[in-house]
Protein backbone atom coordinates (compact mmCIF):
# COMPACT_ATOMS: atom_id res chain seq x y z
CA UNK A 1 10.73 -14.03 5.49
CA UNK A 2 9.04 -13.47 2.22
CA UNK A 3 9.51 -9.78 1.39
CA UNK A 4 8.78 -8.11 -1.64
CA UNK A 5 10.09 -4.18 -0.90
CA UNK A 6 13.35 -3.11 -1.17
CA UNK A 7 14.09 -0.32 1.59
CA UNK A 8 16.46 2.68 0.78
CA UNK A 9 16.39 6.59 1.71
CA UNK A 10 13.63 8.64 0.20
CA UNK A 11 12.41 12.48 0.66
CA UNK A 12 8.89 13.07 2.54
CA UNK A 13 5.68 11.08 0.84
CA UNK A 14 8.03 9.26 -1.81
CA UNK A 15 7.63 5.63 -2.04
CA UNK A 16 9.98 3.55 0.55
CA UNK A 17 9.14 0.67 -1.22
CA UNK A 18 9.43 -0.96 -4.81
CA UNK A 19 6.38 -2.41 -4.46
CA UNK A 20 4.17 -3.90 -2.46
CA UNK A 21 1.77 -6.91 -3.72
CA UNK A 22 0.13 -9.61 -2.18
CA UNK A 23 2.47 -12.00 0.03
CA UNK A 24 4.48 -9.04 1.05
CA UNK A 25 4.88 -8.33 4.95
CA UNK A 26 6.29 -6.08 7.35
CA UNK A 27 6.82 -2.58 8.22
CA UNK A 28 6.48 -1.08 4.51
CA UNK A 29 2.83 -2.89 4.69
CA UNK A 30 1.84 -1.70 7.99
CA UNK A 31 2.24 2.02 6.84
CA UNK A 32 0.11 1.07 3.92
CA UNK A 33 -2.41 -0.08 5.95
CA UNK A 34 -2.46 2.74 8.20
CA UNK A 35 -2.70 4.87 4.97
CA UNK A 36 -5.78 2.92 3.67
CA UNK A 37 -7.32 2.99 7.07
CA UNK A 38 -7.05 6.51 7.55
CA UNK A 39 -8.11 6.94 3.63
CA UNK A 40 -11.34 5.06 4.60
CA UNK A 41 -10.50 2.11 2.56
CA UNK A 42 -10.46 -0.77 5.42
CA UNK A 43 -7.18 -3.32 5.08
CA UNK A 44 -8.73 -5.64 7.88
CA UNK A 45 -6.10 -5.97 10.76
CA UNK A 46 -2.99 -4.15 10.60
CA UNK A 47 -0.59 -6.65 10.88
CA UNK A 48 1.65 -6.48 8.22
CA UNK A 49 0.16 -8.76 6.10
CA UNK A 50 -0.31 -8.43 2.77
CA UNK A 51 -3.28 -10.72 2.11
CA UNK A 52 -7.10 -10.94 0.74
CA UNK A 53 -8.38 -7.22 2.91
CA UNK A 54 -5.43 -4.97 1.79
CA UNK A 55 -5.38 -6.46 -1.35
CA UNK A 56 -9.14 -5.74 -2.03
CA UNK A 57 -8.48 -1.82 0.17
CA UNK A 58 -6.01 -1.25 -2.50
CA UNK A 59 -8.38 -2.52 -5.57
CA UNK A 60 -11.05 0.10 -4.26
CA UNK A 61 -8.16 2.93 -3.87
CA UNK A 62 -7.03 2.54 -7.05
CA UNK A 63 -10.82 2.71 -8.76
CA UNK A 64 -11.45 5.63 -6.76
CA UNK A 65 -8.25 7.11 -7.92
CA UNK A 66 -8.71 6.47 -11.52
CA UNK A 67 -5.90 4.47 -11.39
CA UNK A 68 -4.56 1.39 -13.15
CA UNK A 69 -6.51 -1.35 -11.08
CA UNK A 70 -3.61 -3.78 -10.20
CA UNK A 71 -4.64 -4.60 -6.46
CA UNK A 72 -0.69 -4.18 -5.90
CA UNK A 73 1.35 -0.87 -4.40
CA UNK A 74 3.75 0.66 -7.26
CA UNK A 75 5.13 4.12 -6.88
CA UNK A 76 2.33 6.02 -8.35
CA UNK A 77 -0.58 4.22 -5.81
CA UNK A 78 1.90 4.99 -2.89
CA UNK A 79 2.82 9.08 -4.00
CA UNK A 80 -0.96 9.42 -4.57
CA UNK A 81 -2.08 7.45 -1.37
CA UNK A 82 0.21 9.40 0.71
CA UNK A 83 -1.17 12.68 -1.35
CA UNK A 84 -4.78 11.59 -0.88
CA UNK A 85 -6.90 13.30 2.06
């Protein structure tokens, strides 16, 4: 399985993930896509697949965040993401 996150213990609203970036699937991108959905920014399906719709709900995050506009889930995007609301 193609898999671009790295999993390991983290406090509350830290990033579980390395990073997350077009290709990558599974759990870590589910939760991102619930974030984004619930952020108003629609991924598409939530399905754990990190394609064209999450790619382009991250783009608009990031430009709405003032952030650097990557399309792609580093550490910052997920702390502010998960801060966001």
């Amino acid at each position: 399985m193609l898999n671009s996150m790295k999993h390991h213990a983290t406090p509350a609203n830290s990033c579980p993930i390395a990073f997350l970036r077009w290709g990558s699937t599974g759990t870590d991108v589910i939760d991102l896509q619930h974030q984004l959905q619930r952020r108003g920014f629609s991924p598409g399906a939530i399905d754990g697949d990190f394609g064209a719709r999450t790619h382009t709900a991250v783009y608009r995050f990031q430009l709405a965040q003032a952030l650097k506009l990557t399309g792609g889930v580093d550490i910052e995007t997920w702390q502010i993401l998960n801060d966001a609301g």
